[in-house]
C-alpha atoms as a PDB file:
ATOM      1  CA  UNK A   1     -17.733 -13.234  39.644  1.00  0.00           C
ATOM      2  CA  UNK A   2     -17.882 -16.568  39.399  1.00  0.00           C
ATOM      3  CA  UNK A   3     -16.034 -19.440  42.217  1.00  0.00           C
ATOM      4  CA  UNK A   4     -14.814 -22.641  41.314  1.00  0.00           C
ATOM      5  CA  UNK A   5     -12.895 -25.094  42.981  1.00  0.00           C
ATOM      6  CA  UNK A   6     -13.395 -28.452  40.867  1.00  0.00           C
ATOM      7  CA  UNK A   7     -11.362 -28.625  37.922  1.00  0.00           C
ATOM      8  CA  UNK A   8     -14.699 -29.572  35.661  1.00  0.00           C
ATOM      9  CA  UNK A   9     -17.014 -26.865  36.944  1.00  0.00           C
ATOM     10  CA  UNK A  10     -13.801 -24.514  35.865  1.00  0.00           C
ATOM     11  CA  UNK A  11     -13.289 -25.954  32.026  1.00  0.00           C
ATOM     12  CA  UNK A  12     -17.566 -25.844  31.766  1.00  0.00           C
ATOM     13  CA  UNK A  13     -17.269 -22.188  32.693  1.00  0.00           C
ATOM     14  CA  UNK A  14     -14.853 -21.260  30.281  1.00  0.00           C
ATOM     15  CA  UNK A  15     -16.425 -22.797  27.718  1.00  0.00           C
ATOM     16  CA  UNK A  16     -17.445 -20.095  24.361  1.00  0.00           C
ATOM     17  CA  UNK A  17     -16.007 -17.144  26.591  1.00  0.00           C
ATOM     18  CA  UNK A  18     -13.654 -15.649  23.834  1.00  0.00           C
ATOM     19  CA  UNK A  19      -9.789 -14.723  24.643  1.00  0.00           C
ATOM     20  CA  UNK A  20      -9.622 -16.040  28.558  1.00  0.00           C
ATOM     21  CA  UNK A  21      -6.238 -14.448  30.064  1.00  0.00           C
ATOM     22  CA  UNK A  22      -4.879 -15.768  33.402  1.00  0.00           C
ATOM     23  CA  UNK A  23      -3.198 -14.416  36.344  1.00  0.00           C
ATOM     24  CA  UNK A  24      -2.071 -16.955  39.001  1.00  0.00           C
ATOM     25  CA  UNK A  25      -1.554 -15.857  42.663  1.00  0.00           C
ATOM     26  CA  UNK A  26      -1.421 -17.192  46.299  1.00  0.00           C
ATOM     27  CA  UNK A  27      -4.258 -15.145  47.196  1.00  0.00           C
ATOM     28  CA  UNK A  28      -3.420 -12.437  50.499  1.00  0.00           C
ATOM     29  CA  UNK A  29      -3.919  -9.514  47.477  1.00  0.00           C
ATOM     30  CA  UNK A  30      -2.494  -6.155  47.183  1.00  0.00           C
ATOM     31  CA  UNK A  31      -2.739  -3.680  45.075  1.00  0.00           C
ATOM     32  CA  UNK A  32       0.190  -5.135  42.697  1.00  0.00           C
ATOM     33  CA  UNK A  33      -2.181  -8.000  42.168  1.00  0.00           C
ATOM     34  CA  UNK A  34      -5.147  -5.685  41.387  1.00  0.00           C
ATOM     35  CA  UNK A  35      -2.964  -4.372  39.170  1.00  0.00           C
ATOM     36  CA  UNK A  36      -2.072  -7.535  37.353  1.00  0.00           C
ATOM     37  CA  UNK A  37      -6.141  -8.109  37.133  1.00  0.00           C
ATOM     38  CA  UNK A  38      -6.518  -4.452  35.465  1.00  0.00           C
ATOM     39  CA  UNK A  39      -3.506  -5.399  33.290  1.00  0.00           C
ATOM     40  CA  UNK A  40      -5.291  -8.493  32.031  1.00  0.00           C
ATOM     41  CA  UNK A  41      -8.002  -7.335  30.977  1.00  0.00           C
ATOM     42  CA  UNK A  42      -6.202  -5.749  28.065  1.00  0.00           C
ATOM     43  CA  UNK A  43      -5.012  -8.839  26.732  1.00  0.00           C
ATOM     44  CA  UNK A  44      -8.355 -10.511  26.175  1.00  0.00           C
ATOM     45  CA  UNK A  45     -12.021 -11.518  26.877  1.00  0.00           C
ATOM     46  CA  UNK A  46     -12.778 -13.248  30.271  1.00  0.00           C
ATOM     47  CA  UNK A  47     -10.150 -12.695  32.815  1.00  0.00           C
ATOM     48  CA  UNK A  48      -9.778 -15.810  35.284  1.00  0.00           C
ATOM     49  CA  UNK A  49      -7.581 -15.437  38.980  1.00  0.00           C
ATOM     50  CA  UNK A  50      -6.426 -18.022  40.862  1.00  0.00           C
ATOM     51  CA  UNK A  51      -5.936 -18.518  44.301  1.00  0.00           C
ATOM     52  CA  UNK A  52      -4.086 -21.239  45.926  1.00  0.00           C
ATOM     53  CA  UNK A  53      -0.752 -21.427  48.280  1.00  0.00           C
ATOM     54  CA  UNK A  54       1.242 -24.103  46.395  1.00  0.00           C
ATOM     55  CA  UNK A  55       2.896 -26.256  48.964  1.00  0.00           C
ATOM     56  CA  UNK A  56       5.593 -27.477  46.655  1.00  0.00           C
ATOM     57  CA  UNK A  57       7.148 -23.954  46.220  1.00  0.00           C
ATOM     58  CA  UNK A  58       8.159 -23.570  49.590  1.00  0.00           C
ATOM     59  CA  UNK A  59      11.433 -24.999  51.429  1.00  0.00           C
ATOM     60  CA  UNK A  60      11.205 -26.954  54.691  1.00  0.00           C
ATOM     61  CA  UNK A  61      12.268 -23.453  56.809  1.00  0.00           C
ATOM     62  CA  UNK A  62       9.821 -21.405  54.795  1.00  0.00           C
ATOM     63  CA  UNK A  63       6.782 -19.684  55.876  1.00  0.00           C
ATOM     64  CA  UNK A  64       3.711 -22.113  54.125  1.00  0.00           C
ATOM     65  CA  UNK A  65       1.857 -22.667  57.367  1.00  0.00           C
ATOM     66  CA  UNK A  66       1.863 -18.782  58.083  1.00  0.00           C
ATOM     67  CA  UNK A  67       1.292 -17.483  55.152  1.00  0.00           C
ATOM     68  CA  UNK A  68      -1.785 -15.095  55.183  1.00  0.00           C
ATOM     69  CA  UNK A  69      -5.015 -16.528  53.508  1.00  0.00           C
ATOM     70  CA  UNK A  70      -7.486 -13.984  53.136  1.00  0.00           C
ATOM     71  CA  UNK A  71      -9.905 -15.617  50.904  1.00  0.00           C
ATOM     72  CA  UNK A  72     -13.079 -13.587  51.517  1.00  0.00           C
ATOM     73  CA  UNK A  73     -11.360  -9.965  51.356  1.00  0.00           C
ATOM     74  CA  UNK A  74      -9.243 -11.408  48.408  1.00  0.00           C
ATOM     75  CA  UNK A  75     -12.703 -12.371  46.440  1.00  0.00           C
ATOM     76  CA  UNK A  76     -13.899  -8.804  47.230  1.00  0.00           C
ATOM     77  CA  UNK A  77     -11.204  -7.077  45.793  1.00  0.00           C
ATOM     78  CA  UNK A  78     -11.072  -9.543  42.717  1.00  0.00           C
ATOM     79  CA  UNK A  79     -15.039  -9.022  42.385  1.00  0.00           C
ATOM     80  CA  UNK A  80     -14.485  -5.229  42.365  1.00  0.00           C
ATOM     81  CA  UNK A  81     -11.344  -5.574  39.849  1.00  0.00           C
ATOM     82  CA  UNK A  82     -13.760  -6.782  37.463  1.00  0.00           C
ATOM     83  CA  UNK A  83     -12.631 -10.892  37.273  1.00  0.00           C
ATOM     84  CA  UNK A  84     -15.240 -13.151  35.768  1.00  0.00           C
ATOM     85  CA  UNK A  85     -13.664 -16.346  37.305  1.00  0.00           C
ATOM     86  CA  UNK A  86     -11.841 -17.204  39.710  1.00  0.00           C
ATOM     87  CA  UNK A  87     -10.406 -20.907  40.502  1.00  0.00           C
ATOM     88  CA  UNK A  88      -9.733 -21.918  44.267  1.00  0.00           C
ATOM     89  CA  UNK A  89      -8.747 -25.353  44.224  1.00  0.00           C
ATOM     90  CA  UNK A  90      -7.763 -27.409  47.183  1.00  0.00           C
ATOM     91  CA  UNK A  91      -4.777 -29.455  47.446  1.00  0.00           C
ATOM     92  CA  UNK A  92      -7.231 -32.156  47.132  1.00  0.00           C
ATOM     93  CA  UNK A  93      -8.505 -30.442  43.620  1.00  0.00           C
ATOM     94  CA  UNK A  94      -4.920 -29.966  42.593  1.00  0.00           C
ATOM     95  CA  UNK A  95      -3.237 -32.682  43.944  1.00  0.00           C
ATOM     96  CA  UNK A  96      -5.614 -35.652  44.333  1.00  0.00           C
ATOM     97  CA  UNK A  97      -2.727 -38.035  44.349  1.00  0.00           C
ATOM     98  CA  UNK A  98       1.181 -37.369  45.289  1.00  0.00           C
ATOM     99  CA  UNK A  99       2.885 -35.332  42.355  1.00  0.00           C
ATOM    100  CA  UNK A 100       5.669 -37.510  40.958  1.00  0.00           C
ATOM    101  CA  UNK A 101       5.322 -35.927  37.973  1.00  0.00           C
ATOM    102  CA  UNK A 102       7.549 -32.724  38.368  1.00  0.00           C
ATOM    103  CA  UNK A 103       8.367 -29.929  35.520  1.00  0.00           C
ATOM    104  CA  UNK A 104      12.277 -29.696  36.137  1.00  0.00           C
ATOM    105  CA  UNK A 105      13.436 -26.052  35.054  1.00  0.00           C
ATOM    106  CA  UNK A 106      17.314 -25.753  33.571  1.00  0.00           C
ATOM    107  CA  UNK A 107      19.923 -24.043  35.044  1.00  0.00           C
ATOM    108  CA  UNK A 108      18.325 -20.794  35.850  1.00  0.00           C
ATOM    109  CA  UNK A 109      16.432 -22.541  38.488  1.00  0.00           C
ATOM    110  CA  UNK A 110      19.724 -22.886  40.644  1.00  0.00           C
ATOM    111  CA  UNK A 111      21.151 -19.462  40.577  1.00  0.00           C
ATOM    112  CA  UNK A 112      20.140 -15.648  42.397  1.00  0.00           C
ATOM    113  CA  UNK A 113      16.638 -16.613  44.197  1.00  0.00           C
ATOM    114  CA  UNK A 114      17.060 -20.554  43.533  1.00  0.00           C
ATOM    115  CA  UNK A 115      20.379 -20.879  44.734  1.00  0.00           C
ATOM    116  CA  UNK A 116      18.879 -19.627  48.477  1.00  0.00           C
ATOM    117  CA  UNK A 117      15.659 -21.674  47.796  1.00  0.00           C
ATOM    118  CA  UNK A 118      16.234 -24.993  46.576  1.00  0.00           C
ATOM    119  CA  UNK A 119      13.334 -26.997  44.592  1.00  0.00           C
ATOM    120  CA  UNK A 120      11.476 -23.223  44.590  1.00  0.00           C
ATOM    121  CA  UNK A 121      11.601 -23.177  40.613  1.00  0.00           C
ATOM    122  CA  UNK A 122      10.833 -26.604  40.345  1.00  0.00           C
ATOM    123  CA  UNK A 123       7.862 -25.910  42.374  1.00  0.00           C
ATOM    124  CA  UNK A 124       6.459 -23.062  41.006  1.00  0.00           C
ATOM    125  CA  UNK A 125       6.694 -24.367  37.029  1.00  0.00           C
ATOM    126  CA  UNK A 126       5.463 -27.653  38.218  1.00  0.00           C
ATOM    127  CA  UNK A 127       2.084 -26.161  39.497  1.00  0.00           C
ATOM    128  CA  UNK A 128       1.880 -23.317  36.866  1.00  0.00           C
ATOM    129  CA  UNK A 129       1.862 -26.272  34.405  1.00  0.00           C
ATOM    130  CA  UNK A 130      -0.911 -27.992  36.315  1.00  0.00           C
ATOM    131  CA  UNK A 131      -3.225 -24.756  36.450  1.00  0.00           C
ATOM    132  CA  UNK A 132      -2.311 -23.682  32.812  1.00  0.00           C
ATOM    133  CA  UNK A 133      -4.052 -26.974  31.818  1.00  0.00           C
ATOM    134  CA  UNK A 134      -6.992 -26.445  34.140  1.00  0.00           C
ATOM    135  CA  UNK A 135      -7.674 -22.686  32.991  1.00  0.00           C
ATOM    136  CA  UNK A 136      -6.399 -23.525  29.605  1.00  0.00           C
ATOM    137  CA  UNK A 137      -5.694 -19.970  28.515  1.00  0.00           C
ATOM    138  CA  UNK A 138      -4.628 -18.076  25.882  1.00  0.00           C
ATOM    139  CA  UNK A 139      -2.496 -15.359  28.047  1.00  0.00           C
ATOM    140  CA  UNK A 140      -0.951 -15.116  31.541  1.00  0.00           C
ATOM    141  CA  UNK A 141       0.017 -12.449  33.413  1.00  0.00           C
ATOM    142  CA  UNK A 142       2.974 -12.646  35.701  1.00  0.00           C
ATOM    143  CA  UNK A 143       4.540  -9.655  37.929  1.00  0.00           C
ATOM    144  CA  UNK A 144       8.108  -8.137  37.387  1.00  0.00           C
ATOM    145  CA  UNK A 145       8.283  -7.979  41.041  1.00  0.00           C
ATOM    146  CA  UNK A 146       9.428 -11.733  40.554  1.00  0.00           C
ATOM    147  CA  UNK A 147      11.618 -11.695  37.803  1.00  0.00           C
ATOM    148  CA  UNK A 148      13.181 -14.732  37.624  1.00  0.00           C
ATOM    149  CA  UNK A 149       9.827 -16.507  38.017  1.00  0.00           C
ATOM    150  CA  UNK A 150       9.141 -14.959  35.473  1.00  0.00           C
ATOM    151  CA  UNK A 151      11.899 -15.614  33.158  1.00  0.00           C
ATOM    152  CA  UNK A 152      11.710 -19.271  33.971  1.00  0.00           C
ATOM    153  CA  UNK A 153       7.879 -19.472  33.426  1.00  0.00           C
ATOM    154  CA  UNK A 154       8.115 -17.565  29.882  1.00  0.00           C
ATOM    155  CA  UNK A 155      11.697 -19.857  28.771  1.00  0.00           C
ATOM    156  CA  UNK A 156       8.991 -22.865  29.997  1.00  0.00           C
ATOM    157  CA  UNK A 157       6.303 -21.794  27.755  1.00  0.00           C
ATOM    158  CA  UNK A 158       8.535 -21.253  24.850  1.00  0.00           C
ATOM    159  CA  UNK A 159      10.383 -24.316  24.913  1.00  0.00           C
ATOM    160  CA  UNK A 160       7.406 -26.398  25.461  1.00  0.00           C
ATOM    161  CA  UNK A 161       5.417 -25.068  22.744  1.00  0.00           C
ATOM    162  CA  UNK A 162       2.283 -24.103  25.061  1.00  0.00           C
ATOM    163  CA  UNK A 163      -0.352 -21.890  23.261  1.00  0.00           C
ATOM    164  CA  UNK A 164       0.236 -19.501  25.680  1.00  0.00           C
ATOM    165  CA  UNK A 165       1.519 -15.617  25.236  1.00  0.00           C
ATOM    166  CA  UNK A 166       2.790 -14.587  28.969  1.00  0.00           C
ATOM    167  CA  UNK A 167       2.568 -11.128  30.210  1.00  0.00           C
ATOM    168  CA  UNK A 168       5.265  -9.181  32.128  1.00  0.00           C
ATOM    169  CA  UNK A 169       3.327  -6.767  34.554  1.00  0.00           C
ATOM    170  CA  UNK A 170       4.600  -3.703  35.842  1.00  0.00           C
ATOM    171  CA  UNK A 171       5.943  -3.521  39.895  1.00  0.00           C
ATOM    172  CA  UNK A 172       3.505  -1.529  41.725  1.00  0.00           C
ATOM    173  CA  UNK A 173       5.264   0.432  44.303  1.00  0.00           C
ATOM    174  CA  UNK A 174       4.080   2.324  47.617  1.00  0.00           C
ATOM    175  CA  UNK A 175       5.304   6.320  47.395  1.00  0.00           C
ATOM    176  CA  UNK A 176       8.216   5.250  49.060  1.00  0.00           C
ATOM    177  CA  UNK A 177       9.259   3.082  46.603  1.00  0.00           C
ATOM    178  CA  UNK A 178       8.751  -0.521  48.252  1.00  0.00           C
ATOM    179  CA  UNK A 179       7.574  -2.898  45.851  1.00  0.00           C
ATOM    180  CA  UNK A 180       4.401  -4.147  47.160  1.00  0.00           C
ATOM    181  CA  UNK A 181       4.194  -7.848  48.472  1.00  0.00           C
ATOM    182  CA  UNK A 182       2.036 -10.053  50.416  1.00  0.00           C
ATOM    183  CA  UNK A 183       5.175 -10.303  52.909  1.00  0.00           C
ATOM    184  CA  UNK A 184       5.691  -6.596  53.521  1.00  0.00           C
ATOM    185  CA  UNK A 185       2.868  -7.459  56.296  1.00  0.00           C
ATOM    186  CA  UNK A 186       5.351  -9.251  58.254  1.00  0.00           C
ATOM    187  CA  UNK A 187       7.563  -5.679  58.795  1.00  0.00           C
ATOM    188  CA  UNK A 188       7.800  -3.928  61.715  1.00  0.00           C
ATOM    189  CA  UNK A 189       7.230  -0.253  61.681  1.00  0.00           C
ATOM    190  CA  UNK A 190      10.679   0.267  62.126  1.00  0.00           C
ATOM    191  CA  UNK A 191      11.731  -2.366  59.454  1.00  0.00           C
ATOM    192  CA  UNK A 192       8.999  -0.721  57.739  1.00  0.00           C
ATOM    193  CA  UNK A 193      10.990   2.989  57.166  1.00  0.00           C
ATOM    194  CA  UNK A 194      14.229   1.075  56.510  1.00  0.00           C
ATOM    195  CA  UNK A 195      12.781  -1.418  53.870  1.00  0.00           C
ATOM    196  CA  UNK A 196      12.875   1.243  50.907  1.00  0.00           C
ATOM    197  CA  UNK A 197      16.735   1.220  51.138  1.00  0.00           C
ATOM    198  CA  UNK A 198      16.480  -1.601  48.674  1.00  0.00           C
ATOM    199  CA  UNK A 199      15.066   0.364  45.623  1.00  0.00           C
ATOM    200  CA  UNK A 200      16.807   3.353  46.567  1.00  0.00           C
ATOM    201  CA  UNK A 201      20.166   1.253  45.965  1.00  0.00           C
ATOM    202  CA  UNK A 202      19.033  -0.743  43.337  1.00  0.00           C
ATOM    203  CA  UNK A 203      18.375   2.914  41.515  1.00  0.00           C
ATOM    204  CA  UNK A 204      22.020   3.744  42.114  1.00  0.00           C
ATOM    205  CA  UNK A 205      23.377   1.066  40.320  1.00  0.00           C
ATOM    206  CA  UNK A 206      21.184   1.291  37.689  1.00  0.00           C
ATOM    207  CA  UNK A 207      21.870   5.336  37.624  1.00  0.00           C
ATOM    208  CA  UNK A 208      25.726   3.834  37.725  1.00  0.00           C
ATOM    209  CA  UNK A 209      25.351   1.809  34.587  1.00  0.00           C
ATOM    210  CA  UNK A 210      23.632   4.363  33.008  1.00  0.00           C
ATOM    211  CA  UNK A 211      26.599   6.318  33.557  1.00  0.00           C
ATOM    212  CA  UNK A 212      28.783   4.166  32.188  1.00  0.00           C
ATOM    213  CA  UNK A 213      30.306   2.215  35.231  1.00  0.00           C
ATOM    214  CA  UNK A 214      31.005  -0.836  33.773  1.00  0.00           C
ATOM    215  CA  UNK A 215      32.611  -2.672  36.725  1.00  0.00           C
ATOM    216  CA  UNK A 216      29.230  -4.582  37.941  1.00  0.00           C
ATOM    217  CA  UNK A 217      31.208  -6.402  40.676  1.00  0.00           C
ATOM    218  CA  UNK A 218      32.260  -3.599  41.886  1.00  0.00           C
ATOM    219  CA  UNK A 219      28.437  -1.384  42.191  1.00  0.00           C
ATOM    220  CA  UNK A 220      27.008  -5.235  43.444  1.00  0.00           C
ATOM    221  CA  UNK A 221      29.356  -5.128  46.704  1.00  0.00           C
ATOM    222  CA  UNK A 222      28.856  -1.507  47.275  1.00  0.00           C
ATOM    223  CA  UNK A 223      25.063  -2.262  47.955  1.00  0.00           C
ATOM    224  CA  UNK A 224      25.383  -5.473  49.942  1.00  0.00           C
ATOM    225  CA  UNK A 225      28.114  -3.288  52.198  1.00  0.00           C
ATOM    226  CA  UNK A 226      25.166  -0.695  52.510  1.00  0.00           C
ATOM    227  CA  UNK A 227      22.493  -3.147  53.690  1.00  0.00           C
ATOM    228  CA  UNK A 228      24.853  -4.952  55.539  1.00  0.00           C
ATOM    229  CA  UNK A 229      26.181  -1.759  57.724  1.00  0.00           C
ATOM    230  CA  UNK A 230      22.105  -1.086  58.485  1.00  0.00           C
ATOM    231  CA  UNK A 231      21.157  -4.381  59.481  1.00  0.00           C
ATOM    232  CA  UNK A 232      20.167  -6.122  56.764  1.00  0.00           C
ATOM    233  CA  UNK A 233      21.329 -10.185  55.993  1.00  0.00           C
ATOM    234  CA  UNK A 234      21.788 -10.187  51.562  1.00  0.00           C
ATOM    235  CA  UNK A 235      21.134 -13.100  50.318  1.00  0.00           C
ATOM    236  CA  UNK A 236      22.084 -11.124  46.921  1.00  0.00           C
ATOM    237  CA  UNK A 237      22.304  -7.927  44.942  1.00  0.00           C
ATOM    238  CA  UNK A 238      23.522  -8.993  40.999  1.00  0.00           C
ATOM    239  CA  UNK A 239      23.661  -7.014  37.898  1.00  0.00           C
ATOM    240  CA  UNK A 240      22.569  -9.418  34.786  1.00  0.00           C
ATOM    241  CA  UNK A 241      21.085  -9.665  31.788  1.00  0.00           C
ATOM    242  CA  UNK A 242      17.402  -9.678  31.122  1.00  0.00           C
ATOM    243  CA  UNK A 243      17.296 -12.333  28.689  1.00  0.00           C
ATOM    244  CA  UNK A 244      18.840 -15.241  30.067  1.00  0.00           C
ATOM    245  CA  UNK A 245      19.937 -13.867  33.660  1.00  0.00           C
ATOM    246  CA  UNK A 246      23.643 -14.377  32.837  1.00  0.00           C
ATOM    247  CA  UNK A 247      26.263 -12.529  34.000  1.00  0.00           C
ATOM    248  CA  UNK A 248      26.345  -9.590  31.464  1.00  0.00           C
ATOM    249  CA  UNK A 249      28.940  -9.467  28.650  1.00  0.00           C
ATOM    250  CA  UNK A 250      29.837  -5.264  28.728  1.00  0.00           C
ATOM    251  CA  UNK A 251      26.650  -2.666  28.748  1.00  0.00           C
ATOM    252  CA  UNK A 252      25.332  -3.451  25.512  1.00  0.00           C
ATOM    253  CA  UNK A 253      22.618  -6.141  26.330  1.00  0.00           C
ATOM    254  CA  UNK A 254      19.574  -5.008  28.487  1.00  0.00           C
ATOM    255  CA  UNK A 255      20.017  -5.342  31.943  1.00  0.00           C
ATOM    256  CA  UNK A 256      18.436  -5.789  35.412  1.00  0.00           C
ATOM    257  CA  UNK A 257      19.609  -5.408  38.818  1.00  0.00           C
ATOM    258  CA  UNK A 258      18.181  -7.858  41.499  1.00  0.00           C
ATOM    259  CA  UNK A 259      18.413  -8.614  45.119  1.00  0.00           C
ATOM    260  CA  UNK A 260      17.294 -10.902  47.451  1.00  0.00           C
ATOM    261  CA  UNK A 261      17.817  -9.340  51.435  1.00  0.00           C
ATOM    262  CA  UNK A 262      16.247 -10.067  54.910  1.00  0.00           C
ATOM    263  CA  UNK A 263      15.215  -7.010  57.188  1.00  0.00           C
ATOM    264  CA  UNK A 264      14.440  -8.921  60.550  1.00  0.00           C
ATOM    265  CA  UNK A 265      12.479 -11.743  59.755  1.00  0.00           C
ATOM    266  CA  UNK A 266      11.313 -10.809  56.015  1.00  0.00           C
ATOM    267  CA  UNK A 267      13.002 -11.607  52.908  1.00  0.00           C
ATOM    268  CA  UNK A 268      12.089  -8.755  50.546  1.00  0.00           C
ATOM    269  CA  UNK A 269      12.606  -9.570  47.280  1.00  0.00           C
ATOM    270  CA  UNK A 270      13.641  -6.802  44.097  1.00  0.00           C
ATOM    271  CA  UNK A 271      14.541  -5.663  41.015  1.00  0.00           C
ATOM    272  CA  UNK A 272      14.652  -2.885  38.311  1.00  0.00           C
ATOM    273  CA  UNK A 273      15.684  -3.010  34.498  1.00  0.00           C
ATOM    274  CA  UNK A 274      18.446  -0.945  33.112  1.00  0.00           C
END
């Protein structure tokens, strides 16, 4: 596998290596991001990771200075998922001057996750811009586990005519059901056995729905009561549709069911489709 951290030694890599898909991460790897990797590989030629903690995702309260780097045991795992390339710019590499330059995403950027995490969005499609034109690639792989990055990053890519097809990957879970995250780390072993709660009520509504409860308000502040009375702060739990991430119209349209929710110090993060 192949390291770069200048943005030329990247491009002169990538050079006459066919279909190059691209999955972007913060580095600290699980095996949702392996995942991702194995996913990729699908979808074309040379498959190129990044790794780099993006500063201008994260609020002012927010954990950049502690998040975990790992870079060595991350390159180990990439190596043995089978990545040709991976790109580990600095901020110096990736911001060599102050970015006043920002990609400003619509609406969706302000509700669910955004409305708790002002300038997050913004953040995230401003430096997913910056490393699509370093890798340049012809597909991108983003997880589910993050929906509405996700939604906001394909609408992007869409509306901006980038030569890009992006890549919904499949939630890994633990047999518990916890969606794996690079924050699960930060769970106590007691938070640890509670922290599966969340799927198990996000499968309830869904089951719900399925079942032909229509009354979405209603199945929403059953769960947040539920987290509530075990300890749990919600930032949300909201039924809505997958396309746009509007409140849904009836049962017709697909749908997914997300939540936001803090067990101790750790905001876990999750969703499943309907």
């Amino acid at each position: 596998m192949q390291i770069h951290s200048a943005i030329p030694d990247l491009r002169s890599a990538l050079k006459n290596r066919g279909r190059v898909v691209f999955v972007p991460t913060m580095g600290n790897l699980h095996a949702g991001h392996i995942s991702l990797m194995e996913q990729a590989r699908a979808h074309g030629d040379t498959v190129v990771a990044s790794i780099f903690v993006n500063r201008l995702q994260f609020g002012p309260n927010e954990d950049f200075d502690k998040y975990p780097r790992t870079f060595q045991a991350d390159c180990d795992k990439l190596a043995a998922a089978g990545v040709d390339v991976l790109f580990a710019p600095t901020e110096a590499d990736l911001y060599p001057e102050p970015q006043e330059y920002f990609i400003e995403p619509p609406g969706i950027q302000n509700v669910l996750d955004g409305e708790f995490r002002p300038g997050h969005f913004r953040g995230v499609a401003t430096v997913v811009t910056k490393l699509f034109n370093c890798v340049q690639p012809d597909a991108a792989v983003f997880g589910k586990k993050d929906y509405q990055q996700l939604m906001v990053i394909r609408n992007m890519t869409r509306q901006l005519a980038m030569p890009i097809t992006i890549v919904g990957g499949e939630t890994v879970r633990a047999a518990d059901g916890l969606a794996l995250s690079s924050r699960n780390g930060y769970l106590s072993e007691a938070e640890r056995a509670e922290a599966p709660r969340l799927y198990r009520l996000l499968n309830e509504i869904r089951d719900a729905i399925r079942g032909g409860e229509a009354d979405t308000i209603k199945l929403e502040k059953s769960a947040i009561a539920q987290l509530d009375a075990a300890g749990w702060k919600t930032d949300y739990v909201a039924v809505r549709q997958q396309s746009d991430l509007a409140m849904p119209q009836g049962l017709d349209a697909p749908l997914v069911v997300l939540a936001a929710s803090r067990l101790g110090t750790t905001r876990l993060i999750d969703n499943i489709e309907v």
